[in-house]
PDB file of N, CA and C in Angstrom:
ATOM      1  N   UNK A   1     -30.138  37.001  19.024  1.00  0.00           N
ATOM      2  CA  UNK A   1     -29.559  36.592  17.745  1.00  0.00           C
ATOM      3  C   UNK A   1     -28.028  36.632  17.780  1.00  0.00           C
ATOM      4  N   UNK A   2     -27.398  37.493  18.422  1.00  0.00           N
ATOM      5  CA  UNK A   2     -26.014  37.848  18.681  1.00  0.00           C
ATOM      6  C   UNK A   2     -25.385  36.474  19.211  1.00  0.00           C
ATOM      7  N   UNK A   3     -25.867  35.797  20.309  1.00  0.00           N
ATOM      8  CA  UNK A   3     -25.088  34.687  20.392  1.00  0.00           C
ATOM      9  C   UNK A   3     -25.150  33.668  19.210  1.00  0.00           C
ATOM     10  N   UNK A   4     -26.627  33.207  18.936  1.00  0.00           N
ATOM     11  CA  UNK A   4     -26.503  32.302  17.895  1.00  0.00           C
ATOM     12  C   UNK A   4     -25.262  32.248  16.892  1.00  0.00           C
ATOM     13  N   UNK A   5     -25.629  33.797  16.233  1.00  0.00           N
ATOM     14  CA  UNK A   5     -24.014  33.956  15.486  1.00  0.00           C
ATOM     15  C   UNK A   5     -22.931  33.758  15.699  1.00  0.00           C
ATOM     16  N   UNK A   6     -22.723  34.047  16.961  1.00  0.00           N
ATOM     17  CA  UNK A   6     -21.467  33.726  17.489  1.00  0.00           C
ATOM     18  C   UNK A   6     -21.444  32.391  17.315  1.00  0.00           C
ATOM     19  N   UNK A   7     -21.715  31.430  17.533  1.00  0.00           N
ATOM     20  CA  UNK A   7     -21.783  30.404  17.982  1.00  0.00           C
ATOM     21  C   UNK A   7     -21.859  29.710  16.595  1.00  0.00           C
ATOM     22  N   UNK A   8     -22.690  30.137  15.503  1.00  0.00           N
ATOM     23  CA  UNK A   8     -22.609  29.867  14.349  1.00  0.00           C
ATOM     24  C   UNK A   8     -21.196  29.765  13.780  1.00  0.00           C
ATOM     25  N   UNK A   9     -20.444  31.174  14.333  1.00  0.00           N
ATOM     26  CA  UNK A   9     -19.044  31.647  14.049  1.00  0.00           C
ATOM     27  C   UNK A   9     -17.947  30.862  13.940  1.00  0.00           C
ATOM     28  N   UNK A  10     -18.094  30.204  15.321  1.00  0.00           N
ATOM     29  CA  UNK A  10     -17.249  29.444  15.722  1.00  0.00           C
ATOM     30  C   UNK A  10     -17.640  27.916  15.021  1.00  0.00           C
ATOM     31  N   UNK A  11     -18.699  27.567  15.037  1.00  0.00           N
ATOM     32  CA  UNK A  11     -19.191  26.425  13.831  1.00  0.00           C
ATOM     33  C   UNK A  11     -18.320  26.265  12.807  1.00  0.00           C
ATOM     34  N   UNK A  12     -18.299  27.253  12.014  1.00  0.00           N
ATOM     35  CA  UNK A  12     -17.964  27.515  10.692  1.00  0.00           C
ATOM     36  C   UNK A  12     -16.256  27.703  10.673  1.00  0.00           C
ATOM     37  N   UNK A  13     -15.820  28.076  11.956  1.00  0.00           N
ATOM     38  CA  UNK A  13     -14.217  28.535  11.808  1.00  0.00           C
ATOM     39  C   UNK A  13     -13.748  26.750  12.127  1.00  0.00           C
ATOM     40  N   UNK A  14     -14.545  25.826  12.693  1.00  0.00           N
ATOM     41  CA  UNK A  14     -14.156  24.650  12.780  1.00  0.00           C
ATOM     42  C   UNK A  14     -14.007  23.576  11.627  1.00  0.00           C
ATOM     43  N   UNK A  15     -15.347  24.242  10.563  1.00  0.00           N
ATOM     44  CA  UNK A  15     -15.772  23.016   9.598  1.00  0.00           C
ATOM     45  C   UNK A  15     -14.703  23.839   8.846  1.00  0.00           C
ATOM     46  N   UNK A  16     -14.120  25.029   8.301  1.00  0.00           N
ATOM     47  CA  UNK A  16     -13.209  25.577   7.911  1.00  0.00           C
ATOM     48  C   UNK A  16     -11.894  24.868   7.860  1.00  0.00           C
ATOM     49  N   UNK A  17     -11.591  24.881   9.011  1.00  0.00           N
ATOM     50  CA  UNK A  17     -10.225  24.312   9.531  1.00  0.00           C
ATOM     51  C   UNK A  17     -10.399  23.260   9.287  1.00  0.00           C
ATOM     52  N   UNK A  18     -11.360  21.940   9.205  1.00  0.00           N
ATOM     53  CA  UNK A  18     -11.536  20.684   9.226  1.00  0.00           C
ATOM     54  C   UNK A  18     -11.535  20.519   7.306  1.00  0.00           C
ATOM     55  N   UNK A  19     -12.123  21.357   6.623  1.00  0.00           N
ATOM     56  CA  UNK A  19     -12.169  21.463   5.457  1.00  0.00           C
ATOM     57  C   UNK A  19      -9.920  21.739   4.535  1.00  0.00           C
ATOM     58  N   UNK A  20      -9.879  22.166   5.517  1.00  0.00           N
ATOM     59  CA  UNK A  20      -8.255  22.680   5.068  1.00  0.00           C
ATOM     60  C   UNK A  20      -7.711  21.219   5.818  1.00  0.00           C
ATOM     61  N   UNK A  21      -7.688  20.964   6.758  1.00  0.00           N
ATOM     62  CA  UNK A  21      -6.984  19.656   6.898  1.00  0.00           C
ATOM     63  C   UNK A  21      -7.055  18.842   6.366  1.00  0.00           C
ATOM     64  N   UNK A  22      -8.689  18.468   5.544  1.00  0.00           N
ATOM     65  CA  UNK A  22      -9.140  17.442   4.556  1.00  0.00           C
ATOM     66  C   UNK A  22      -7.685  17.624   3.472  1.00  0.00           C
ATOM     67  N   UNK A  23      -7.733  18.756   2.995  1.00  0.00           N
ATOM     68  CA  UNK A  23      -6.920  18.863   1.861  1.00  0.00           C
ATOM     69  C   UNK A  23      -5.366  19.016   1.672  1.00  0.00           C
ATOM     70  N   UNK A  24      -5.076  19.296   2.804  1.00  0.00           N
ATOM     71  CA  UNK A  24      -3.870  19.208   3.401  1.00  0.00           C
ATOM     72  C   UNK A  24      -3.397  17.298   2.938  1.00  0.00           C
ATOM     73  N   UNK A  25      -4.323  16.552   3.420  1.00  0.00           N
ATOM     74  CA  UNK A  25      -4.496  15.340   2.940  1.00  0.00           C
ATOM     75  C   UNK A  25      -4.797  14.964   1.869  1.00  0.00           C
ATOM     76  N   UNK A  26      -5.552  15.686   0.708  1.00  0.00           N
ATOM     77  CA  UNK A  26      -5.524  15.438  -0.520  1.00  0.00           C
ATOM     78  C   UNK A  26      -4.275  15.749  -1.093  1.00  0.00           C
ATOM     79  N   UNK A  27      -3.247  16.748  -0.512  1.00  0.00           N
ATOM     80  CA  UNK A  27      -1.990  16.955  -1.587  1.00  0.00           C
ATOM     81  C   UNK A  27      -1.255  15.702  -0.978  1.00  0.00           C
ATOM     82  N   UNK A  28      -0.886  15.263   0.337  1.00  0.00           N
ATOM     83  CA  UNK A  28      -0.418  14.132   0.558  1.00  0.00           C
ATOM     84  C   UNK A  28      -0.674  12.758  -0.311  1.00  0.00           C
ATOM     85  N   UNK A  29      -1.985  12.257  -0.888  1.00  0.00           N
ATOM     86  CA  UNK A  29      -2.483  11.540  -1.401  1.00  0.00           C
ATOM     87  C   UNK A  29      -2.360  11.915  -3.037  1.00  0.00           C
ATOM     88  N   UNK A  30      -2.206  12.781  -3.143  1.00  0.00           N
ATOM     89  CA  UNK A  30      -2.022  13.198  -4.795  1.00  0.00           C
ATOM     90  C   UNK A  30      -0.381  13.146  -5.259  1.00  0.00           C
ATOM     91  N   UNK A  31       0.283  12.878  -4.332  1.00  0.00           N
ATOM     92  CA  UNK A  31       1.842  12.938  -4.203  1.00  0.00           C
ATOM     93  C   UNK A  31       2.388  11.544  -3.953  1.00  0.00           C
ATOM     94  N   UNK A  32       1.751  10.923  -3.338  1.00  0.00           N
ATOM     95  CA  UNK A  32       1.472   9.359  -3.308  1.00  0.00           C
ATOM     96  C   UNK A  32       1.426   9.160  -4.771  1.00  0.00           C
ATOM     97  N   UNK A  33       0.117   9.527  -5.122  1.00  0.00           N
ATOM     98  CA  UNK A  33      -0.257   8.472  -6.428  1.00  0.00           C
ATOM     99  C   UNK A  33       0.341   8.979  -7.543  1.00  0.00           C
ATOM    100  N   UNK A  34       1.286  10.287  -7.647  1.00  0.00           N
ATOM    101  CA  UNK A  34       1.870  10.837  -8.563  1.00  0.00           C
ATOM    102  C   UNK A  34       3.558  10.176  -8.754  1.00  0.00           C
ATOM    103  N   UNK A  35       3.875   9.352  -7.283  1.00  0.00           N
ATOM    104  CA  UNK A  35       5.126   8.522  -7.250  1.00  0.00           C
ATOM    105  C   UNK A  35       5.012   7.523  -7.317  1.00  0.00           C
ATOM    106  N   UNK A  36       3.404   7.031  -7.655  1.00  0.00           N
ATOM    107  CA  UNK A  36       3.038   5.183  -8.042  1.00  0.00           C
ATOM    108  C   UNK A  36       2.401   5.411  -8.949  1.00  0.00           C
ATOM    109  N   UNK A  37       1.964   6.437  -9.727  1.00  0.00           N
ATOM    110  CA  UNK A  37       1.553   6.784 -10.965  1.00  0.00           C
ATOM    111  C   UNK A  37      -0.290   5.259 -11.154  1.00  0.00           C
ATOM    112  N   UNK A  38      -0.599   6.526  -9.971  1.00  0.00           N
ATOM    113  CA  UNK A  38      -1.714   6.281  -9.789  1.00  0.00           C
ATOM    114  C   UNK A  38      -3.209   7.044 -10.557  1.00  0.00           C
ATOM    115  N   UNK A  39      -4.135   6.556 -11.057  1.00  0.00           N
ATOM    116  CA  UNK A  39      -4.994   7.627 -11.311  1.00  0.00           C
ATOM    117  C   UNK A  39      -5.783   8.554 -10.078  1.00  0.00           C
ATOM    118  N   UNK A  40      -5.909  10.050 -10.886  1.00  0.00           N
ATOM    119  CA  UNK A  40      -6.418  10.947 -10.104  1.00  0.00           C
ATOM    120  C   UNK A  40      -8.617   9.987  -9.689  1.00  0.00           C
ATOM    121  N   UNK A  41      -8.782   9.605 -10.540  1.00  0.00           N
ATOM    122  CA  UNK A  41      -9.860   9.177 -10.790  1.00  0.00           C
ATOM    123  C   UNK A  41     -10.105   7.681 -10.015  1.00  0.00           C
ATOM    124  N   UNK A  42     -11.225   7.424  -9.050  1.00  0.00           N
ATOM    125  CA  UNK A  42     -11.023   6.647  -8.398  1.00  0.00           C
ATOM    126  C   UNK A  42     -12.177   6.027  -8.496  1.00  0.00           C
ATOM    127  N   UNK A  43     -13.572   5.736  -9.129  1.00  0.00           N
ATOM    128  CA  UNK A  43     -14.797   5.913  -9.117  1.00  0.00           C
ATOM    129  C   UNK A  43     -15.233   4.854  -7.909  1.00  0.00           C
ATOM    130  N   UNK A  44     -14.697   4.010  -7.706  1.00  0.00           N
ATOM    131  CA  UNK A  44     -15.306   3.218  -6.533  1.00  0.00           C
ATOM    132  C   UNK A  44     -15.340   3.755  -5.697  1.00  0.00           C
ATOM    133  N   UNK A  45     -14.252   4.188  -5.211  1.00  0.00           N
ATOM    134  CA  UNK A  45     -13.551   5.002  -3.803  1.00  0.00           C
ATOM    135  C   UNK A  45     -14.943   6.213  -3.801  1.00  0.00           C
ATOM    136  N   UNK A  46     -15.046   7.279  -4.797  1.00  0.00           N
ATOM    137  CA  UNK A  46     -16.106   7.780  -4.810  1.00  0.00           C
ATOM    138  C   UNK A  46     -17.868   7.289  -4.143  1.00  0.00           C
ATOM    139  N   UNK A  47     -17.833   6.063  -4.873  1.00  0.00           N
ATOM    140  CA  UNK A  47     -19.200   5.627  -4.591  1.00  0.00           C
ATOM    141  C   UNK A  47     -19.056   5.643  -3.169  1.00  0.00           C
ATOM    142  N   UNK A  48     -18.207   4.590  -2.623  1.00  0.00           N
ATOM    143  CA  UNK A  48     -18.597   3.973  -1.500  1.00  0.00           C
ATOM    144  C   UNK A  48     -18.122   5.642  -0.752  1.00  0.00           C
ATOM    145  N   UNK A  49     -17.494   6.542  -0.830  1.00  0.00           N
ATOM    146  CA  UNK A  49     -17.431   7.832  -0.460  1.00  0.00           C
ATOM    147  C   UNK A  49     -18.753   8.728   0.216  1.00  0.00           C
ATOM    148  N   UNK A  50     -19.649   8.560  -1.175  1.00  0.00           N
ATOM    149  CA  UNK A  50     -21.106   9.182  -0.986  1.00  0.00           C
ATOM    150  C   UNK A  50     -22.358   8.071  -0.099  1.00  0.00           C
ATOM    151  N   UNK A  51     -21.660   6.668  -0.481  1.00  0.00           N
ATOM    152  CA  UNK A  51     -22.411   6.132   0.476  1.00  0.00           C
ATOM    153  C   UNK A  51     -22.650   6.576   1.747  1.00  0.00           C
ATOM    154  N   UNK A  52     -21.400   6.142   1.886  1.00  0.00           N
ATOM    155  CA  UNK A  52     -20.979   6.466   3.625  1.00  0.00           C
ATOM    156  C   UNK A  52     -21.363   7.706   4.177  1.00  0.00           C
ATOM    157  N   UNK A  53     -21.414   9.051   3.384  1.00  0.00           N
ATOM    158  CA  UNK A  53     -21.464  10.204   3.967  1.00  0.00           C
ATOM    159  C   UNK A  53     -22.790  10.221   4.112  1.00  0.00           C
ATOM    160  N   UNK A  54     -23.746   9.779   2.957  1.00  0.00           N
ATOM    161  CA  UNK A  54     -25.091   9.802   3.078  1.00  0.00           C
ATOM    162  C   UNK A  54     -25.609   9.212   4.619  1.00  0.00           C
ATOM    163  N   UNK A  55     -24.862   7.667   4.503  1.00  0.00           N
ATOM    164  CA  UNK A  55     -25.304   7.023   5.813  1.00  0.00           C
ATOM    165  C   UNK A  55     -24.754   7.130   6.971  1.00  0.00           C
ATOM    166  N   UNK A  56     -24.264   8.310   7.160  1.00  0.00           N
ATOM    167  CA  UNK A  56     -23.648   9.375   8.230  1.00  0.00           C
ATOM    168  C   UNK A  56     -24.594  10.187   8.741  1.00  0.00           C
ATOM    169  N   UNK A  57     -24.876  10.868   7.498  1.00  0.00           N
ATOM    170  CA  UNK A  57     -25.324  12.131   8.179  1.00  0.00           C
ATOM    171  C   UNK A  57     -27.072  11.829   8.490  1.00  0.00           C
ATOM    172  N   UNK A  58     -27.597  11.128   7.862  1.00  0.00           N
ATOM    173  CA  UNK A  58     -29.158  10.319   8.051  1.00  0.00           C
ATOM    174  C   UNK A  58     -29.380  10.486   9.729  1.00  0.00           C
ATOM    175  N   UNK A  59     -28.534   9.701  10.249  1.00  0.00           N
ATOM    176  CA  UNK A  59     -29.341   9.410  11.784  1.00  0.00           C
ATOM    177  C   UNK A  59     -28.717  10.779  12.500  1.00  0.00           C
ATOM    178  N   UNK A  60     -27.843  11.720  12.110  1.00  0.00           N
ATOM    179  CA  UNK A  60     -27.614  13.136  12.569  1.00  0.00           C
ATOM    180  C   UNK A  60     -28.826  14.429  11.858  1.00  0.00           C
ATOM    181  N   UNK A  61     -29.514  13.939  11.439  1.00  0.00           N
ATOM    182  CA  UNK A  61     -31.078  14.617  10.980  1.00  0.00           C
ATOM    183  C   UNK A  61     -30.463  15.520   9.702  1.00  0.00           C
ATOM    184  N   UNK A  62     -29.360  15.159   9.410  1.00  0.00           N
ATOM    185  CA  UNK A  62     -29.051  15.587   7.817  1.00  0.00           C
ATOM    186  C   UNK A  62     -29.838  14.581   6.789  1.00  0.00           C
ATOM    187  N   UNK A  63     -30.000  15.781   5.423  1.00  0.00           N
ATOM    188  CA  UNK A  63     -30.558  15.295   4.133  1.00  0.00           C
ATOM    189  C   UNK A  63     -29.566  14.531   3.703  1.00  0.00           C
ATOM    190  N   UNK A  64     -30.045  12.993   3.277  1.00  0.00           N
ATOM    191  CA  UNK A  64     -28.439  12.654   2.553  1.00  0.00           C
ATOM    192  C   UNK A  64     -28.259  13.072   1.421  1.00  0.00           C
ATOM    193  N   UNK A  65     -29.427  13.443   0.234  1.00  0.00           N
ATOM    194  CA  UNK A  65     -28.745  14.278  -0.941  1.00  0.00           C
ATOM    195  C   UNK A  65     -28.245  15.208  -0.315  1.00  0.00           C
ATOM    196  N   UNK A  66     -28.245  16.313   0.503  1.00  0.00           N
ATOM    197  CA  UNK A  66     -27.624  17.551   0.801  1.00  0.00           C
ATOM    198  C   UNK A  66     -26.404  17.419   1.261  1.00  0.00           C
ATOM    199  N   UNK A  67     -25.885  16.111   2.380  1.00  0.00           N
ATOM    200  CA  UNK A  67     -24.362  15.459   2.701  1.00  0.00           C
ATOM    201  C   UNK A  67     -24.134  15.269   1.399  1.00  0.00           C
ATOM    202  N   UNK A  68     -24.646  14.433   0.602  1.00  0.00           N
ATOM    203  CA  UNK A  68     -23.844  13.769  -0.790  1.00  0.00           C
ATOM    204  C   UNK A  68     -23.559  15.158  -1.724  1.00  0.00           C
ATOM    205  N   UNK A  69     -24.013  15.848  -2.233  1.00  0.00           N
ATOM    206  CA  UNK A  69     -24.024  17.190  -2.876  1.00  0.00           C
ATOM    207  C   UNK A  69     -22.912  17.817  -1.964  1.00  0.00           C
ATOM    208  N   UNK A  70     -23.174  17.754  -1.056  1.00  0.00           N
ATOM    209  CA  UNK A  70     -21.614  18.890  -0.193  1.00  0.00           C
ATOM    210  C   UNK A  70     -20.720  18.019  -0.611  1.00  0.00           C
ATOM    211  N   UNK A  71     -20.513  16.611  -0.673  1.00  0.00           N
ATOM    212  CA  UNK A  71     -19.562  15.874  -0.304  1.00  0.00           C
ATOM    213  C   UNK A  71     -18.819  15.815  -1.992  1.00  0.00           C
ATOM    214  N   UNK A  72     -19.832  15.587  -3.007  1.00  0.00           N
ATOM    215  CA  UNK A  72     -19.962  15.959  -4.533  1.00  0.00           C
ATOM    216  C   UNK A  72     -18.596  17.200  -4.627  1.00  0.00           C
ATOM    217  N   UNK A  73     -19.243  18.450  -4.352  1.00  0.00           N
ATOM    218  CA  UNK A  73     -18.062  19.462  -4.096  1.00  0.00           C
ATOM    219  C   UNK A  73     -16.749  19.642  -3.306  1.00  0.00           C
ATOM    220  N   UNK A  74     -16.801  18.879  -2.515  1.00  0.00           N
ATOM    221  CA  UNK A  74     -15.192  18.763  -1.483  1.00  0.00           C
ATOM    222  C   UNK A  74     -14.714  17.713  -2.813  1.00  0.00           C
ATOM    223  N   UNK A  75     -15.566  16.597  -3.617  1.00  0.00           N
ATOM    224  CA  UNK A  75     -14.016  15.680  -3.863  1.00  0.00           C
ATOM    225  C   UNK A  75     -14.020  16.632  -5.408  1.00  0.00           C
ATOM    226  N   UNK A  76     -15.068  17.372  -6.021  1.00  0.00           N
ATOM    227  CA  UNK A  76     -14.376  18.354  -6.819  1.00  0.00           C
ATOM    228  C   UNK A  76     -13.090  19.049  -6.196  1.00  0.00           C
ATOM    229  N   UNK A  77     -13.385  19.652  -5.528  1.00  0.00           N
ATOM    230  CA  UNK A  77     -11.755  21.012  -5.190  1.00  0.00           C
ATOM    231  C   UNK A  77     -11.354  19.783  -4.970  1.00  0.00           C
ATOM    232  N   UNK A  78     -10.935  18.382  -3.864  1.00  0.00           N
ATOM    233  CA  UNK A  78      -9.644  17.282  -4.302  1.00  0.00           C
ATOM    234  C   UNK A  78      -9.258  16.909  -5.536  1.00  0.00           C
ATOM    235  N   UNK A  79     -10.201  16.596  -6.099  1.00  0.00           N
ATOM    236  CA  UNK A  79      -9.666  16.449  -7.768  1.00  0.00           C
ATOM    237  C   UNK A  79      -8.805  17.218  -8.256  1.00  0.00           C
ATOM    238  N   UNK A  80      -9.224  18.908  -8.409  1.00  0.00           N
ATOM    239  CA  UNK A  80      -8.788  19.408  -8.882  1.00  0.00           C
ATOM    240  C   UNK A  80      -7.174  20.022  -7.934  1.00  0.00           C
ATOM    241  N   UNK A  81      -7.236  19.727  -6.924  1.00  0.00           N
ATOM    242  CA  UNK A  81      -5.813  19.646  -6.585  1.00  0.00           C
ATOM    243  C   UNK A  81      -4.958  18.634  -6.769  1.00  0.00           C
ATOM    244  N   UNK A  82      -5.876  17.589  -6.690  1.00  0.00           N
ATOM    245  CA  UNK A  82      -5.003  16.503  -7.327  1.00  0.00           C
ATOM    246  C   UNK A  82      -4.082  17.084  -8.476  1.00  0.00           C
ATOM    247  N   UNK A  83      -4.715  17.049  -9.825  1.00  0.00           N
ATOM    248  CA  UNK A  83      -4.225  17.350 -10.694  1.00  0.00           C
ATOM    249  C   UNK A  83      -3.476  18.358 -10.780  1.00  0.00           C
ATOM    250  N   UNK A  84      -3.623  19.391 -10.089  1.00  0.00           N
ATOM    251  CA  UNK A  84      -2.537  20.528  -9.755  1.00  0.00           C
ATOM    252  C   UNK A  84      -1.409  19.941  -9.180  1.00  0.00           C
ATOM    253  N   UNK A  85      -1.089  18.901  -8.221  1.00  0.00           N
ATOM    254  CA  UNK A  85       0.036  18.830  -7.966  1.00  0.00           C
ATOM    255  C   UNK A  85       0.421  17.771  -8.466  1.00  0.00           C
ATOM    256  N   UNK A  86      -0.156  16.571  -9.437  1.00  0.00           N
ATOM    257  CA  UNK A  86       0.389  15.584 -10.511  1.00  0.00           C
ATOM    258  C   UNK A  86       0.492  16.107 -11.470  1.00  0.00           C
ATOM    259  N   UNK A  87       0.280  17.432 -11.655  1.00  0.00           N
ATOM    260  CA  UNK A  87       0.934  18.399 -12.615  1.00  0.00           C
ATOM    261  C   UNK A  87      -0.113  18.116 -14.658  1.00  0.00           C
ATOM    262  N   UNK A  88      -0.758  17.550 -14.035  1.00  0.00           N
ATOM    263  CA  UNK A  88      -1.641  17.385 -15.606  1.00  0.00           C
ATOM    264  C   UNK A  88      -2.521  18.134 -15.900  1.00  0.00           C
ATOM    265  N   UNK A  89      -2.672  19.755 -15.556  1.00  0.00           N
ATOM    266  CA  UNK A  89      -3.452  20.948 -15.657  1.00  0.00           C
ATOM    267  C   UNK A  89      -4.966  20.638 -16.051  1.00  0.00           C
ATOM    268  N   UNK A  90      -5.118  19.086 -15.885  1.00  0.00           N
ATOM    269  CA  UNK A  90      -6.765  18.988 -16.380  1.00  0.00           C
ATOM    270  C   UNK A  90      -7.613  19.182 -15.122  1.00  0.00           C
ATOM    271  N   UNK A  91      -8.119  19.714 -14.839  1.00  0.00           N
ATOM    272  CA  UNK A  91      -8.890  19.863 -13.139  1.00  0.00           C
ATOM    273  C   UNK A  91     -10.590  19.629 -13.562  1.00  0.00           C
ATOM    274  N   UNK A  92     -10.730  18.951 -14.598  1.00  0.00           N
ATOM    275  CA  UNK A  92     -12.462  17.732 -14.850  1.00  0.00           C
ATOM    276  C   UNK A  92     -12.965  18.648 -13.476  1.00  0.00           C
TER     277      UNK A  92
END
């Protein structure tokens, strides 16, 4: 069991780091659209978002509700940084 974990460990310190770079890129993109006075709210961009992740993770033997639901929560916390750094304290 000791390696698995390990190995789990290191899994998780990657999707981690990959999760912080995502957002590293959401303040870039929220700083963009805050100097073209863009909306935080994108709903297409969304759809075709969950599409794609769904039809990602399918032939990698992921659930696509379970990709779309994770994916649901990453563009929550973007949203809500969005709005933290376009400064409109609404974080929907």
């Amino acid at each position: 069991m000791e390696d698995f974990r390990a190995r789990i460990d290191v899994v998780d310190e990657r999707l981690v780091g990959v999760l912080a770079e995502r957002m590293a890129l959401v303040r870039e993109v929220a700083m963009y659209k805050k100097g073209h006075g863009v909306d935080v709210h994108q709903p297409d961009r969304m759809r075709q978002l969950f599409t794609r992740v769904r039809e990602l993770g399918d032939p990698k033997g992921l659930d696509p509700d379970f990709v779309e639901q994770l994916y649901r929560d990453i563009v929550d916390e973007a949203m809500r940084i969005e709005h933290e750094v376009m400064g409109s304290g609404d974080s929907e």
